[in-house]
N, C-alpha and C. Protein backbone atom coordinates (compact mmCIF):
# COMPACT_ATOMS: atom_id res chain seq x y z
N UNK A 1 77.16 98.32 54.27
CA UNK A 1 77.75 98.25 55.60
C UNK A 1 76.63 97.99 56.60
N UNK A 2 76.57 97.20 57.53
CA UNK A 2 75.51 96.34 58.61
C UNK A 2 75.82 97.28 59.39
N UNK A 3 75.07 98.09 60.19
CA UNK A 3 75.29 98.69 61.41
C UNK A 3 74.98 97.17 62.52
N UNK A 4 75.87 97.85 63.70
CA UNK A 4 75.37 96.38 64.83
C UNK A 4 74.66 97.11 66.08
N UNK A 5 73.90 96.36 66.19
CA UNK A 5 73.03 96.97 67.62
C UNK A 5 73.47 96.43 68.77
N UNK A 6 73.78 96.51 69.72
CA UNK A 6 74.61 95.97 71.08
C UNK A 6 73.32 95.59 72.15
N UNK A 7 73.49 94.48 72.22
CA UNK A 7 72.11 94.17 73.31
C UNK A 7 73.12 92.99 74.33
N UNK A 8 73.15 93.70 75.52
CA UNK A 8 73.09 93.31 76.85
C UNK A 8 75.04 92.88 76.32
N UNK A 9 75.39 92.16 76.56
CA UNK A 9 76.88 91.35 76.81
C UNK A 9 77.15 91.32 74.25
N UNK A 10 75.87 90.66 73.88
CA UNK A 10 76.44 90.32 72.72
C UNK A 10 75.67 91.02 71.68
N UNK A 11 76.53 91.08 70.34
CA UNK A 11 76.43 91.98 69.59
C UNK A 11 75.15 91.59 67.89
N UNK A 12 74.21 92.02 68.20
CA UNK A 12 73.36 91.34 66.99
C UNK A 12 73.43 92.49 65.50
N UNK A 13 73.41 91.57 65.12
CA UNK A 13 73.58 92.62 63.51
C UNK A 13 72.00 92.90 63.50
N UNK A 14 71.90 94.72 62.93
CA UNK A 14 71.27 95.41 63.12
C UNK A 14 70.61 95.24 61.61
N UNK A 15 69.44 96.08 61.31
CA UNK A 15 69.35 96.17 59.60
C UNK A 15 70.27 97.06 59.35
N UNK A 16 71.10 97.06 57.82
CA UNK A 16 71.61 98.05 57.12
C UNK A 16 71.04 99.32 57.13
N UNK A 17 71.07 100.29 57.71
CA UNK A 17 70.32 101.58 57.97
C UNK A 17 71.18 102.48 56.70
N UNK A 18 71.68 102.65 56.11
CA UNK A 18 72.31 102.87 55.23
C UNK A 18 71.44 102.55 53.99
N UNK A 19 71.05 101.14 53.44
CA UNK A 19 70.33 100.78 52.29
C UNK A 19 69.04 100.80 52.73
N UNK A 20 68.44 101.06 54.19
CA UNK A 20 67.43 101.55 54.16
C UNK A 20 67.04 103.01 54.27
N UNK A 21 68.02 103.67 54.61
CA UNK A 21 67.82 105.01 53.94
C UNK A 21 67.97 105.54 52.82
N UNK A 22 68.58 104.64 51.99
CA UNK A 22 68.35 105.21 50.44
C UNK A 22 67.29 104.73 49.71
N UNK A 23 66.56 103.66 50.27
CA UNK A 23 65.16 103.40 49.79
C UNK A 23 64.14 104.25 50.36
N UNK A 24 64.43 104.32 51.78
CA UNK A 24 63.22 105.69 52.21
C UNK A 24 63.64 106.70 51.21
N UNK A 25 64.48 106.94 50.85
CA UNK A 25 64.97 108.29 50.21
C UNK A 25 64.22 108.67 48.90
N UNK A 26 63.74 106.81 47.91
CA UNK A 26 63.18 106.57 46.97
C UNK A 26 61.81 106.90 47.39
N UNK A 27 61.27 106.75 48.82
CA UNK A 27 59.64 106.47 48.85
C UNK A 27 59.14 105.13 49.23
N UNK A 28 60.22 104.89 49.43
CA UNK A 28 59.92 102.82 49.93
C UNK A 28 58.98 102.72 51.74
N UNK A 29 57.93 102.85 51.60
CA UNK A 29 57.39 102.81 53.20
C UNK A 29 57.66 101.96 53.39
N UNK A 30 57.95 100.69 52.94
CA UNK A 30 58.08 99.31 54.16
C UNK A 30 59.47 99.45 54.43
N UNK A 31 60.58 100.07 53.79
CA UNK A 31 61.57 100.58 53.92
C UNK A 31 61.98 101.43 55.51
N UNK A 32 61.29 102.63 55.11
CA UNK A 32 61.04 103.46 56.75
C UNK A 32 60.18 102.65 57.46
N UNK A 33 59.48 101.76 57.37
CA UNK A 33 58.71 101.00 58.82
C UNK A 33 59.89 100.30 59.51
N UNK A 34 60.76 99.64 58.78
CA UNK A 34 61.91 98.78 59.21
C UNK A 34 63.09 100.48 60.32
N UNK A 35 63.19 101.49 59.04
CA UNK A 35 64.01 102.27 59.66
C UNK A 35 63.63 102.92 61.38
N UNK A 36 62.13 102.83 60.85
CA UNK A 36 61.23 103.63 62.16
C UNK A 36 61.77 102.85 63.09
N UNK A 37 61.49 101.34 63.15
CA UNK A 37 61.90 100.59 64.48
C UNK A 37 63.21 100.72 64.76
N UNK A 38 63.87 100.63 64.10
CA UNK A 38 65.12 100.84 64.33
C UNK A 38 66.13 102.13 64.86
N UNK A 39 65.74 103.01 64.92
CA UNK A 39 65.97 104.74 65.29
C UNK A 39 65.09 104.42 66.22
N UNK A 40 63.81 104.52 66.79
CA UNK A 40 62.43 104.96 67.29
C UNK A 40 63.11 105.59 68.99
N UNK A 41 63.91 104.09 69.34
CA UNK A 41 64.35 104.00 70.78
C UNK A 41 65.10 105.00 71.23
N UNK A 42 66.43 104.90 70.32
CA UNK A 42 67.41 105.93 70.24
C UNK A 42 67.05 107.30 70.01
N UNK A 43 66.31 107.69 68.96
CA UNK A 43 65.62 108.74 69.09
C UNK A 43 65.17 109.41 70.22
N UNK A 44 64.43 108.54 71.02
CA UNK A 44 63.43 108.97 72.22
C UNK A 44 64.46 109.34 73.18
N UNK A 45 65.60 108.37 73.15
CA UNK A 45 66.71 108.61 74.16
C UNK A 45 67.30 110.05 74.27
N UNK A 46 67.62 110.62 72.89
CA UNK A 46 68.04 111.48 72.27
C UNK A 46 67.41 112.79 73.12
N UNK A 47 66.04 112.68 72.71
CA UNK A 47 65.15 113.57 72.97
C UNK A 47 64.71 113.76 74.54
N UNK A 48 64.98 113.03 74.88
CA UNK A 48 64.66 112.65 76.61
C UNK A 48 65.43 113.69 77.20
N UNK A 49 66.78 112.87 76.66
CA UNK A 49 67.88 113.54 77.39
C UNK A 49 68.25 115.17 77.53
N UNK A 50 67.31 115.85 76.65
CA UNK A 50 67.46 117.03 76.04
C UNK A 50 66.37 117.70 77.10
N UNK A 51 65.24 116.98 76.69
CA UNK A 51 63.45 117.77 77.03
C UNK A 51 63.50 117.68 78.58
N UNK A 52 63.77 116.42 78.46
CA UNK A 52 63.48 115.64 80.36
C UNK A 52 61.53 115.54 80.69
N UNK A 53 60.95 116.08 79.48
CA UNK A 53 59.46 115.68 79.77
C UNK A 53 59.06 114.57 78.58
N UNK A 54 58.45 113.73 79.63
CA UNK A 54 57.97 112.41 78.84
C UNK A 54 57.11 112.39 77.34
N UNK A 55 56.28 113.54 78.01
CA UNK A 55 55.22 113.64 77.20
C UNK A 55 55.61 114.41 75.69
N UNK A 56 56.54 115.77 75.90
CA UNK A 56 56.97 116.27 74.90
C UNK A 56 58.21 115.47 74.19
N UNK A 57 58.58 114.56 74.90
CA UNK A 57 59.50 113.72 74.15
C UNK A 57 59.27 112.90 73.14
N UNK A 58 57.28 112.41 73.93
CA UNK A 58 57.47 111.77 72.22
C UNK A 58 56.81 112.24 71.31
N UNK A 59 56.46 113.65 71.18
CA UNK A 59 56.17 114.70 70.70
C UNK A 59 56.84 114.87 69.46
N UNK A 60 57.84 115.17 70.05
CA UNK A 60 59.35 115.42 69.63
C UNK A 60 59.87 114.45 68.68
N UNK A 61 59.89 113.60 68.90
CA UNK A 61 60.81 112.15 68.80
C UNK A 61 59.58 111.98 67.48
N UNK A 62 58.35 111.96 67.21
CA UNK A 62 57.27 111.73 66.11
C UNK A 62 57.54 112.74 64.58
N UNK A 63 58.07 113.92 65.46
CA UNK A 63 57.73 114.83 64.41
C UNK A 63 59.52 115.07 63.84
N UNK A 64 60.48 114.51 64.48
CA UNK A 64 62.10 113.82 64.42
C UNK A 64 61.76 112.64 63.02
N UNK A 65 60.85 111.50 63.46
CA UNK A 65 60.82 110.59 61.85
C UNK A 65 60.09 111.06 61.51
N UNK A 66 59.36 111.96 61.22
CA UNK A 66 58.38 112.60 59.79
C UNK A 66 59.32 113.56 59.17
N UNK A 67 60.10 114.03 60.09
CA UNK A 67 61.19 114.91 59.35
C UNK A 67 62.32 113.78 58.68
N UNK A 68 62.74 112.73 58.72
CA UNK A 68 63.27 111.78 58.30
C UNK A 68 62.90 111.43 57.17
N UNK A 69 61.56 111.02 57.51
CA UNK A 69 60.39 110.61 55.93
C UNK A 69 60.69 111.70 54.97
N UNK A 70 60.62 112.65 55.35
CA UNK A 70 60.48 114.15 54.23
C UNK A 70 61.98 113.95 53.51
N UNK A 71 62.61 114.39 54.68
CA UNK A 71 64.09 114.85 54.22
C UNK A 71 65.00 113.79 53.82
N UNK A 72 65.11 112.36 53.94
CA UNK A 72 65.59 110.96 54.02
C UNK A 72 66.28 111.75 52.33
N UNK A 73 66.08 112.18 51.39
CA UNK A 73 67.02 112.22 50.12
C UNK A 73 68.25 112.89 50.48
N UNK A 74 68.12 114.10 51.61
CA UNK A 74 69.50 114.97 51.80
C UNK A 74 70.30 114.06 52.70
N UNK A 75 70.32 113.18 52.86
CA UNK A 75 70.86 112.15 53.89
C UNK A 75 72.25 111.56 52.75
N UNK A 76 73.76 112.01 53.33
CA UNK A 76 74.64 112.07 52.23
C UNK A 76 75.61 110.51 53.55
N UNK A 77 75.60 109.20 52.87
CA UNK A 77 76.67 108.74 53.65
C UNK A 77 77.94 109.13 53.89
N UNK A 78 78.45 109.58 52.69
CA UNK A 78 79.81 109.90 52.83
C UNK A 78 79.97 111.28 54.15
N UNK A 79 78.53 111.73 54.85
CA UNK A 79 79.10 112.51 55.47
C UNK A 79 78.99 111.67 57.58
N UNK A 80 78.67 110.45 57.47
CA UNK A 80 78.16 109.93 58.51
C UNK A 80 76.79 108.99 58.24
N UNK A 81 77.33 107.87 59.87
CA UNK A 81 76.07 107.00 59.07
C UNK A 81 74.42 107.62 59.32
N UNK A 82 73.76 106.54 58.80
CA UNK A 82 72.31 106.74 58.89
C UNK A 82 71.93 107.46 60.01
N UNK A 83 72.61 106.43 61.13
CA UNK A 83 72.13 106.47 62.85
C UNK A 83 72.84 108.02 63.29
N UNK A 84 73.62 107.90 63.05
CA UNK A 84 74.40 109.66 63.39
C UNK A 84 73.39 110.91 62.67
N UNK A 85 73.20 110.46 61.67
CA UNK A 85 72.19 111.54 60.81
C UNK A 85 71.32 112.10 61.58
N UNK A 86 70.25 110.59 61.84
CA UNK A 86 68.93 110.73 62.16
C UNK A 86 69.16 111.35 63.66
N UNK A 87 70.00 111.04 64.47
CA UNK A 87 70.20 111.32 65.91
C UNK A 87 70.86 112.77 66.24
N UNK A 88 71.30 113.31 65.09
CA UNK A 88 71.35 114.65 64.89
C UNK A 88 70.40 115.65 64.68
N UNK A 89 69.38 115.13 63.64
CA UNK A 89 68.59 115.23 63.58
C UNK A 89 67.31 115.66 64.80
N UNK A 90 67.19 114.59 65.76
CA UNK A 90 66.56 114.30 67.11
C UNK A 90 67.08 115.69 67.76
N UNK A 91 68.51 115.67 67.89
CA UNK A 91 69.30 116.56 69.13
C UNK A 91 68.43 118.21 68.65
N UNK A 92 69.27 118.71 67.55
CA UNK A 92 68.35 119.47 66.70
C UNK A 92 66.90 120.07 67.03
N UNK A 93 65.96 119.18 67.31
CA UNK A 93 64.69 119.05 67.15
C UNK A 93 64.53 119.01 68.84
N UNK A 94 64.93 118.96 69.31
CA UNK A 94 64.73 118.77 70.92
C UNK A 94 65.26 120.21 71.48
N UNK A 95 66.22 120.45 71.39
CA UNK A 95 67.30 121.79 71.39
C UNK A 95 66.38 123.00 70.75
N UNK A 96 65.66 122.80 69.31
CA UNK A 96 64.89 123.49 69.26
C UNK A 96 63.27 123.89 70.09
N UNK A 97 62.99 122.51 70.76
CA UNK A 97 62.06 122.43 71.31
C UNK A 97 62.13 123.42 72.78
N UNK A 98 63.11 123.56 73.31
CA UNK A 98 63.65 124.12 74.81
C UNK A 98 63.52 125.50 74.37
N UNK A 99 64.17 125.74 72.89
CA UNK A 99 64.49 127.55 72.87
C UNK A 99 62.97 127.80 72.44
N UNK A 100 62.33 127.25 72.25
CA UNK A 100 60.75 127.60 71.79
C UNK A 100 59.84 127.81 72.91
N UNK A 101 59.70 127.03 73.70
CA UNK A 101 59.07 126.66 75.25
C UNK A 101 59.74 127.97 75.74
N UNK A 102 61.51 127.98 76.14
CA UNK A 102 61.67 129.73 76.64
C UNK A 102 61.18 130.86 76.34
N UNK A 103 61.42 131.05 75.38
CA UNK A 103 60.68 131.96 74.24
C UNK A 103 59.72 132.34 74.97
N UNK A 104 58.60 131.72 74.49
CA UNK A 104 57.54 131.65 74.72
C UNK A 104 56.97 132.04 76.42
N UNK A 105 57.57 131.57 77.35
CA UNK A 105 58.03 131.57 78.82
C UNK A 105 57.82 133.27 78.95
N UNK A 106 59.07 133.52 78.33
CA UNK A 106 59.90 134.69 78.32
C UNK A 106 58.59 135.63 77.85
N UNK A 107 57.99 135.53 77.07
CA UNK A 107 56.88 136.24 76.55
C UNK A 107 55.95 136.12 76.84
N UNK A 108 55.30 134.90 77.59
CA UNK A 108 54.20 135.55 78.34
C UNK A 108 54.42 136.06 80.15
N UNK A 109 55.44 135.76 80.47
CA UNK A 109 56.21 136.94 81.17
C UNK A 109 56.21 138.35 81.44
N UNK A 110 56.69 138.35 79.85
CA UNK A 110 56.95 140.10 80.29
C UNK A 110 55.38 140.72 79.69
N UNK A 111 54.57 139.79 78.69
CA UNK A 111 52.70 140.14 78.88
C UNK A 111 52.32 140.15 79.95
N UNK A 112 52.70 139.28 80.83
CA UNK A 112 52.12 139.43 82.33
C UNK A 112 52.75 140.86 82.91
N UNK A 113 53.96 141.05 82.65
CA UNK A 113 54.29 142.14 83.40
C UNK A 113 53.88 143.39 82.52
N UNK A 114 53.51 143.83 81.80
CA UNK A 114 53.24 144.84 80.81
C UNK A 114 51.09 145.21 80.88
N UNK A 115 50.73 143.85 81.55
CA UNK A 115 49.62 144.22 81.76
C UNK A 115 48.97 144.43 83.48
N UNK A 116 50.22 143.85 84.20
CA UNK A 116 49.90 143.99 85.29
C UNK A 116 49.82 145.34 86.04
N UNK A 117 48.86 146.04 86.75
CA UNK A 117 48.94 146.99 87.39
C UNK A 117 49.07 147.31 88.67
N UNK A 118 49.72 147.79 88.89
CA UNK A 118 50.38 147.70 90.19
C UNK A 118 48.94 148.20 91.12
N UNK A 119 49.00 148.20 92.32
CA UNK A 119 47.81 148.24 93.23
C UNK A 119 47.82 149.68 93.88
N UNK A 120 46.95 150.52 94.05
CA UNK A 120 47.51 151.97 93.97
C UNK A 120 47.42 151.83 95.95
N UNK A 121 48.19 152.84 96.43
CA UNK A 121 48.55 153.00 97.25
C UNK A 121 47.06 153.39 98.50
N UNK A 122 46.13 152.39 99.09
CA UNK A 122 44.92 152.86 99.81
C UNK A 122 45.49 154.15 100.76
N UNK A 123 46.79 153.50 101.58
CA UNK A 123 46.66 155.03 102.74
C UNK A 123 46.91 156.23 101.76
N UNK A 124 47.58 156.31 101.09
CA UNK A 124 47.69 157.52 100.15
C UNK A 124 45.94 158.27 99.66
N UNK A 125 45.20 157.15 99.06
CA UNK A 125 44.35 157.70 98.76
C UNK A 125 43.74 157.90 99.51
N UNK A 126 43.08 157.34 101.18
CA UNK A 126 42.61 157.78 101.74
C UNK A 126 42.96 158.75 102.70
N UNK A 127 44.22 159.01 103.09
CA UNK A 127 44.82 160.80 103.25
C UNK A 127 44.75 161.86 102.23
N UNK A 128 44.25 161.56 100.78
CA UNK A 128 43.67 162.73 100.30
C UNK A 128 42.17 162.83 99.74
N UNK A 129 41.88 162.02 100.18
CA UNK A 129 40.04 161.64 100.57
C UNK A 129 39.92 162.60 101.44
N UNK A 130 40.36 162.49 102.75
CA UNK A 130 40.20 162.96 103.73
C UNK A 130 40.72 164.16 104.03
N UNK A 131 42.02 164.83 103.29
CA UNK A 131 42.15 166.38 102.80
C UNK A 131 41.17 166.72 102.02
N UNK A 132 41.01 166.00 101.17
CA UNK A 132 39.69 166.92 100.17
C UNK A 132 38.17 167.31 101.01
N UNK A 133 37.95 166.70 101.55
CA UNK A 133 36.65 166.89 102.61
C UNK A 133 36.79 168.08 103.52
N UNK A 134 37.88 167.94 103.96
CA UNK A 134 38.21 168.72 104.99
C UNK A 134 38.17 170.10 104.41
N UNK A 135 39.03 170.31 103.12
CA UNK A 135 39.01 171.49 102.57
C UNK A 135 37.70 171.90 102.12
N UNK A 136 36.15 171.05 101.84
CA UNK A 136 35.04 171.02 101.16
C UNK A 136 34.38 171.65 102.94
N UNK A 137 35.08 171.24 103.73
CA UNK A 137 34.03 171.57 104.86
C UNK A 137 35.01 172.78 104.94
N UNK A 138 36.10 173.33 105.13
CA UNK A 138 36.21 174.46 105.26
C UNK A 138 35.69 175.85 104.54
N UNK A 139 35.61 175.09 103.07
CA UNK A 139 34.99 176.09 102.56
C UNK A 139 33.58 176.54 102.42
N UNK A 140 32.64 175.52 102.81
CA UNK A 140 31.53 175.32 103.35
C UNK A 140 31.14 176.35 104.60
N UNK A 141 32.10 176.48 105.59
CA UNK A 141 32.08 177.19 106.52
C UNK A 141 32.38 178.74 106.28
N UNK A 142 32.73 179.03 105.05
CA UNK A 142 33.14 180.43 104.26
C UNK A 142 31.49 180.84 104.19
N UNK A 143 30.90 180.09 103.22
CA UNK A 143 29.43 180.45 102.75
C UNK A 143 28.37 181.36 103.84
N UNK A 144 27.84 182.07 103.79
CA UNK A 144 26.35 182.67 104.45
C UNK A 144 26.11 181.21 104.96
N UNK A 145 24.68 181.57 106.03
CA UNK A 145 24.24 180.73 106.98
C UNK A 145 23.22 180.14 105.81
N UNK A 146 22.91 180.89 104.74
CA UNK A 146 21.66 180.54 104.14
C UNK A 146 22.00 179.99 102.93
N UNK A 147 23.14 179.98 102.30
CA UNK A 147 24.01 179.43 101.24
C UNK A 147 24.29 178.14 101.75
N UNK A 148 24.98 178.08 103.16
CA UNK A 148 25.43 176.74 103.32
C UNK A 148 24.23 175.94 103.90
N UNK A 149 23.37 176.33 104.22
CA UNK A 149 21.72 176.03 103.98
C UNK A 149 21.38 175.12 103.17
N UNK A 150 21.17 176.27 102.05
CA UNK A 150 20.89 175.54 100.98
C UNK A 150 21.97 174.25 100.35
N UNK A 151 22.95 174.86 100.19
CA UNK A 151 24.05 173.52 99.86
C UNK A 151 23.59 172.24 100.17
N UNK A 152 23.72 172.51 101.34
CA UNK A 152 23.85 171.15 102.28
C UNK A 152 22.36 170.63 102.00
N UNK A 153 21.34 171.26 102.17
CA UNK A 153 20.06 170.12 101.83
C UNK A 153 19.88 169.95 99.98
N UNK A 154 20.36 170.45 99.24
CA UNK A 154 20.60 170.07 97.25
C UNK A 154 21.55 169.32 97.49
N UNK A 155 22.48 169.36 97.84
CA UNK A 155 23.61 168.50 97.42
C UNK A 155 24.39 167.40 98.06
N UNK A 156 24.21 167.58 99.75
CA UNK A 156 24.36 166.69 100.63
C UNK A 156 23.10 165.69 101.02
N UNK A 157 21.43 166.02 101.00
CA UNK A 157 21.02 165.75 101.39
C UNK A 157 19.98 165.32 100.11
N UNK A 158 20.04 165.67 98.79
CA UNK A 158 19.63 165.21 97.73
C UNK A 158 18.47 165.82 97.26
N UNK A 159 17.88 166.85 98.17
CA UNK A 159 16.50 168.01 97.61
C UNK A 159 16.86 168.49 96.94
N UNK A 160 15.46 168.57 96.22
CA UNK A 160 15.29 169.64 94.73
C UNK A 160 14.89 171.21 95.53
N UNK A 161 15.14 171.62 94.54
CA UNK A 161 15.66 173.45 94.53
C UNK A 161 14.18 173.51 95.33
N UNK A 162 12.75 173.41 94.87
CA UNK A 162 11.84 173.59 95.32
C UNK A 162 11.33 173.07 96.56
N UNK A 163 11.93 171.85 96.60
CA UNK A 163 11.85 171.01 98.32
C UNK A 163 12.44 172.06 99.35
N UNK A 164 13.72 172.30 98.99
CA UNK A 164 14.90 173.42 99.68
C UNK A 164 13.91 174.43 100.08
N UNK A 165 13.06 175.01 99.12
CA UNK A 165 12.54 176.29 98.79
C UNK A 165 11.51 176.14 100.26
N UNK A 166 10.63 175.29 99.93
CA UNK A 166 9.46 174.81 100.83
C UNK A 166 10.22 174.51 102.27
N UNK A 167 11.02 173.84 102.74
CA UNK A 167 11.81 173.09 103.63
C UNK A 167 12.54 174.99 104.66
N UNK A 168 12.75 175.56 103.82
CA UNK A 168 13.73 177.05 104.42
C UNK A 168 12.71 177.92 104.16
N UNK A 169 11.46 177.64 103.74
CA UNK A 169 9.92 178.91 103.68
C UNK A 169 10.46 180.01 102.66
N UNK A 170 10.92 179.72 101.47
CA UNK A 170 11.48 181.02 100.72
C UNK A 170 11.44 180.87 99.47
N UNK A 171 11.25 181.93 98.77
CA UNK A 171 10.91 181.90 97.32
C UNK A 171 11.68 180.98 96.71
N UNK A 172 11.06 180.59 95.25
CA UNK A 172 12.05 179.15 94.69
C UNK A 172 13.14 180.39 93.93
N UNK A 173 13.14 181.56 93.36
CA UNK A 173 14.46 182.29 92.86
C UNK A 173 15.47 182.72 94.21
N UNK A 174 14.72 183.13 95.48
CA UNK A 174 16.00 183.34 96.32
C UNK A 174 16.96 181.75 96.08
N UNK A 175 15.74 180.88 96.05
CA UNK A 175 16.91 179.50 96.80
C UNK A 175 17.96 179.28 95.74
N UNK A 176 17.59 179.55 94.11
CA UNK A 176 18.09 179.42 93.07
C UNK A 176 19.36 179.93 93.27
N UNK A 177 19.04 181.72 93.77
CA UNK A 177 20.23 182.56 93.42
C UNK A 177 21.27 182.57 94.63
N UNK A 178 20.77 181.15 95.82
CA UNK A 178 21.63 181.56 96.97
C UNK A 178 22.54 180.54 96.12
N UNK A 179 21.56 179.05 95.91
CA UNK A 179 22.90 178.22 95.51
C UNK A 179 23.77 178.49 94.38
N UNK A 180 23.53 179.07 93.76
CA UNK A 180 24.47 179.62 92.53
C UNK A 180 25.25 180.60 93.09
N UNK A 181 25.00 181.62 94.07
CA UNK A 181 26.12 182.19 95.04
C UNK A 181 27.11 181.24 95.02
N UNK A 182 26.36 180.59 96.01
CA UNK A 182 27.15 179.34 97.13
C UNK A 182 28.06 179.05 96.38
N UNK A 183 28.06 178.16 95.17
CA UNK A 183 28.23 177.19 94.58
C UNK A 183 29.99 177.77 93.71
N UNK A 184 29.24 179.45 93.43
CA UNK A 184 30.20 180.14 92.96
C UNK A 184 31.59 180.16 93.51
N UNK A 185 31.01 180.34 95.41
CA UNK A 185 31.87 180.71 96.15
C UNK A 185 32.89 179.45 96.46
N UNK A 186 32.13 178.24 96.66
CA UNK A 186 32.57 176.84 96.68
C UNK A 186 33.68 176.83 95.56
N UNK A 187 33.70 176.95 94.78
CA UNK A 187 34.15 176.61 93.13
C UNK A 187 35.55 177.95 93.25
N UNK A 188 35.25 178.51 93.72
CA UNK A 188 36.44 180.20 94.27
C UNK A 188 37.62 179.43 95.19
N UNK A 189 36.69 178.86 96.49
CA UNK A 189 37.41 178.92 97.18
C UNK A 189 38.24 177.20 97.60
N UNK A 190 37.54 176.75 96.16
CA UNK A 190 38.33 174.99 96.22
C UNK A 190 39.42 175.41 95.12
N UNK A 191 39.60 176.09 94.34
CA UNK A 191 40.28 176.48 93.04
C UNK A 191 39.83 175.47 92.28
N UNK A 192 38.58 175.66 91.79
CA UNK A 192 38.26 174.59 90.46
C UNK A 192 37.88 175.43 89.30
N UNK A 193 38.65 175.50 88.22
CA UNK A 193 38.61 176.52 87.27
C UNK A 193 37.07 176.15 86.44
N UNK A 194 36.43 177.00 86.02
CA UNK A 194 34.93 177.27 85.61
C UNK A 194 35.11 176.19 84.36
């Protein structure tokens, strides 16, 4: 049976796509070179119409006749011709191409959303920046004159115990045993468990 190809107003007989698919079916390449041209267009059409991107169309539409080449033996006439096969084939392969691309969409999506971290709240943190200080200076103001002394030049002001010592004219164990007071009292009166 001649399939006919329709060009413009009149009708040209096409190759038998039928006896050339049962020779591709054998392994006949000059067989599928004839079939290739003949599908190639329609194919692309196929696939166009599906993808709507040029580029993955003929993507698509390449790896549509290699699946032809492979599979060309399960190709049954009695169930439809050649051209219906192969163009089923195409639809198939394009249709699969969309749910793959979503997929995929869809999943790096919700990776984006699963790694994204939300941005933490600045006025929040800096209203309890600014409680915590406040409570550090209140309790600061609890300490002896000579505790919060010492504090403040070790720990605010970055002297060693013996600088402190030299700096306030006093033995290096008073300065030891004020800041370990202090420090005690600090640690009491912020509630920071030991």
């Amino acid at each position: 049976m001649k399939e006919v190809v329709h060009i413009g107003s009149r009708a040209a007989p096409g190759p038998d796509l039928q006896e050339l698919m049962a020779r591709v079916a054998r392994g006949d390449q000059q067989a599928f070179s004839s079939l290739y041209d003949a599908v190639t267009a329609p194919v692309l059409g196929v696939v166009r119409g599906v993808l709507r991107d040029h580029a993955q169309s003929e993507e698509v539409a390449q790896e549509v006749l290699v699946e032809v080449w492979r599979t060309a033996p399960r190709y049954r006439e009695d169930r439809g011709t050649a051209m219906n096969w192969v163009l089923t084939l195409a639809h198939r392969r394009a249709v699969d191409r969309v749910r793959s691309v979503e997929a995929a969409t869809a999943r790096e999506q919700k990776a984006a959303l699963l790694t994204h971290t939300p941005e933490y709240d600045e006025v929040s943190e800096q209203v309890e920046t600014r409680l915590e200080r406040e409570q550090v200076r209140r309790c600061l103001r609890a300490l002896t004159e000579v505790q919060r002394q010492s504090v403040t030049l070790a720990y605010y002001r970055g002297l060693t115990y013996r600088q402190v010592a030299e700096l306030l004219s006093l033995p290096l164990g008073t300065v030891k045993t004020r800041l370990r007071d202090g420090l005690i009292r600090l640690r009491d009166c912020l509630g920071v468990s030991a």
